[in-house]
Protein backbone atom coordinates (compact mmCIF):
# COMPACT_ATOMS: atom_id res chain seq x y z
CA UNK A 1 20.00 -23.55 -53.79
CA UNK A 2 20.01 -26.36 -51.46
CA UNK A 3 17.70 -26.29 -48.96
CA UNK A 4 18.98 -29.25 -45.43
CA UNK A 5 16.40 -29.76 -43.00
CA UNK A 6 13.33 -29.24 -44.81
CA UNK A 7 10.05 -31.10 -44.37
CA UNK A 8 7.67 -31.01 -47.52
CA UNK A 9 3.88 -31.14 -46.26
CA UNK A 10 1.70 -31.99 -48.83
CA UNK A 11 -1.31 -31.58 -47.24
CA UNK A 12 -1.95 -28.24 -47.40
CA UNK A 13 -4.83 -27.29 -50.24
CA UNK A 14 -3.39 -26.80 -53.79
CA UNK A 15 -0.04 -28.37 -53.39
CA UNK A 16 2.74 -28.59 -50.49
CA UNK A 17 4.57 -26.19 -48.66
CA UNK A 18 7.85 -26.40 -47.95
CA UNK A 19 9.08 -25.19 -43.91
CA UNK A 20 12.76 -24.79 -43.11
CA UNK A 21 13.77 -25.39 -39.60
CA UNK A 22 17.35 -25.37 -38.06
CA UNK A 23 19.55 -28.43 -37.38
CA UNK A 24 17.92 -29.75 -33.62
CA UNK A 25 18.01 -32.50 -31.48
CA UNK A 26 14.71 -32.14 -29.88
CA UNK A 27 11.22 -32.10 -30.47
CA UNK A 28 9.47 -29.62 -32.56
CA UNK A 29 5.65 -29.89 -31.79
CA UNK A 30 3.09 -27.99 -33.91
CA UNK A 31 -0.51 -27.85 -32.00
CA UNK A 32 -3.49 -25.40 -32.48
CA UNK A 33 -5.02 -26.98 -29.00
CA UNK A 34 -3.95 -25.25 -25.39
CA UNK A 35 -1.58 -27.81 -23.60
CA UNK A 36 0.50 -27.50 -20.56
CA UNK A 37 4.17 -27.35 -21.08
CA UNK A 38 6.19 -29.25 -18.54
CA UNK A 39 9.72 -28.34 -17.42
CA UNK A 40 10.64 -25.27 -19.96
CA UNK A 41 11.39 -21.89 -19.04
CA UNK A 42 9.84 -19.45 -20.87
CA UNK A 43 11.45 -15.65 -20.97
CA UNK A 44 8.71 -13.11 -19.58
CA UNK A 45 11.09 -10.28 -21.32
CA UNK A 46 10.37 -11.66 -25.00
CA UNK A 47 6.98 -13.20 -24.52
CA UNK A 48 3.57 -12.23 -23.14
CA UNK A 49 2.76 -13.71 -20.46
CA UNK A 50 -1.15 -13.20 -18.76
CA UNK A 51 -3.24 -14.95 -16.04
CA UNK A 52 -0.12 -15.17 -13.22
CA UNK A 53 -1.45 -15.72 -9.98
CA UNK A 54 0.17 -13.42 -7.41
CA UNK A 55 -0.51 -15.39 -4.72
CA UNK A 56 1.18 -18.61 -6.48
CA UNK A 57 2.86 -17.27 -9.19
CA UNK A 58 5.31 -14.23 -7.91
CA UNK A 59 7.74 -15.14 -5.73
CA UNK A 60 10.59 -13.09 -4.12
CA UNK A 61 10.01 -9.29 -3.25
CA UNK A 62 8.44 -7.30 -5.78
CA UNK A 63 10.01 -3.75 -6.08
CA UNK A 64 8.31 -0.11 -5.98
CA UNK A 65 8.82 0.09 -9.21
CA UNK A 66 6.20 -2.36 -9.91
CA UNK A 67 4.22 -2.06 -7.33
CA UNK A 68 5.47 -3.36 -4.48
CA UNK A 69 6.91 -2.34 -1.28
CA UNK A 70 10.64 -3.27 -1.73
CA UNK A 71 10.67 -5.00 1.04
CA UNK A 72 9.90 -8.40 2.27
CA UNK A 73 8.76 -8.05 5.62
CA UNK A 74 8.58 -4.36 7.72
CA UNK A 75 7.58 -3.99 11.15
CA UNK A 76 5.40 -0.91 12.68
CA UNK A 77 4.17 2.35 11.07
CA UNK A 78 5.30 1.90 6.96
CA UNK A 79 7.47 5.40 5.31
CA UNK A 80 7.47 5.76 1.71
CA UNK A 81 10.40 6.23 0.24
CA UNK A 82 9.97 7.76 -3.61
CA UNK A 83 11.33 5.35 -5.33
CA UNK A 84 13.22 3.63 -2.78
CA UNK A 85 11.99 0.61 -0.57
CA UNK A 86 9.66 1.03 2.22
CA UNK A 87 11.43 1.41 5.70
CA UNK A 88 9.62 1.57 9.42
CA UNK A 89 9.33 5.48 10.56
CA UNK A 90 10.71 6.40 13.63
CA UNK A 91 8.98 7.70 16.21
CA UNK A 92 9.62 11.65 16.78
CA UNK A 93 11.48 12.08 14.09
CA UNK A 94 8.91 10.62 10.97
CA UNK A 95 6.01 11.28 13.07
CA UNK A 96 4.19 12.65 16.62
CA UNK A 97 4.16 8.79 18.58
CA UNK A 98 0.45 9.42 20.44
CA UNK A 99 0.77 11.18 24.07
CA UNK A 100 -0.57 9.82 27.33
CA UNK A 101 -2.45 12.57 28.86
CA UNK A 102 -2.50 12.56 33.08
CA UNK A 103 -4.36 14.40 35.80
CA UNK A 104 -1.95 13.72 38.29
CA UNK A 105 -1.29 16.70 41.51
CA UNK A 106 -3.66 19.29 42.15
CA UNK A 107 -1.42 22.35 41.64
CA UNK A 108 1.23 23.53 39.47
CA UNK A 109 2.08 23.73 35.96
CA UNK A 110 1.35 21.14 33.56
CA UNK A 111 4.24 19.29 32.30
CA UNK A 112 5.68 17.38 29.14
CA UNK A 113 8.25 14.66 29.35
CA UNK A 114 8.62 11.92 26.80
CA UNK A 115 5.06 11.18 25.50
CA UNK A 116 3.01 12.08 28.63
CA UNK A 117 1.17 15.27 29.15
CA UNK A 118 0.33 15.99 32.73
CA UNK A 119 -2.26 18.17 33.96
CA UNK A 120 -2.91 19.10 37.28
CA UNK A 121 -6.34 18.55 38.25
CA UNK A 122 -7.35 21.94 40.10
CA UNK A 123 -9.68 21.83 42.88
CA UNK A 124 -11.92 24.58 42.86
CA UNK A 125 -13.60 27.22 39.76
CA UNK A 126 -11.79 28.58 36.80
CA UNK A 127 -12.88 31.96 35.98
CA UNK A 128 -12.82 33.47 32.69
CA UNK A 129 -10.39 36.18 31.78
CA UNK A 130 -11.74 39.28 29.69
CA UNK A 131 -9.07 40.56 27.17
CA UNK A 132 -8.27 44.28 27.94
């Protein structure tokens, strides 16, 4: 068998070993220290990859799926979606928007319209009402 591309070491204890390694035409560098690679991409689907910063690390807009919102930026009151990006609720439809309440007039009923809640202020004593 003819082996191409093979580098005999001989300094291994009791005798060589002999690696194989495809035809290349860069740099194959063996290291047991840590050293920072510069300019290589590196799949994070193959490989496991730890210590990511989020802050400087993760770019773009990470989905619900892992995590995130979906979105990258969302104004007002946030509405889950399941699985779906985040959207803005609407008022009166995802949720009561808060009421203004008024004491405006001094007789008649009180009254409802849009997000105000009038009530007369009545001069005078209210009585209590027994049931029958």
């Amino acid at each position: 068998m003819t082996t191409q591309n093979a580098v005999d070491v001989g300094i291994v204890a009791g005798g060589g070993q002999t690696y194989t390694f495809p035809a290349a035409t860069d740099t194959l560098v063996g290291r047991a220290s840590t050293d920072t690679l510069t300019n290589k991409t590196i799949s994070g689907a193959s490989n496991t990859i730890t210590n990511i910063s989020l802050t400087t690390g993760v770019t773009g807009t990470l989905p619900v799926a892992n995590g995130g919102t979906g979105v990258a930026t969302i104004t007002g009151i946030v509405k889950g979606n399941g699985t779906g990006a985040f959207s803005a609720a609407v008022s009166d439809t995802d949720y009561q928007a808060p009421i203004t309440l008024t004491t405006t007039g001094t007789t008649g009923a009180a009254t409802f319209t849009s997000n105000t809640l009038n009530i007369p202020n009545y001069a005078g004593t209210v009585s209590s009402v027994a049931a029958t």
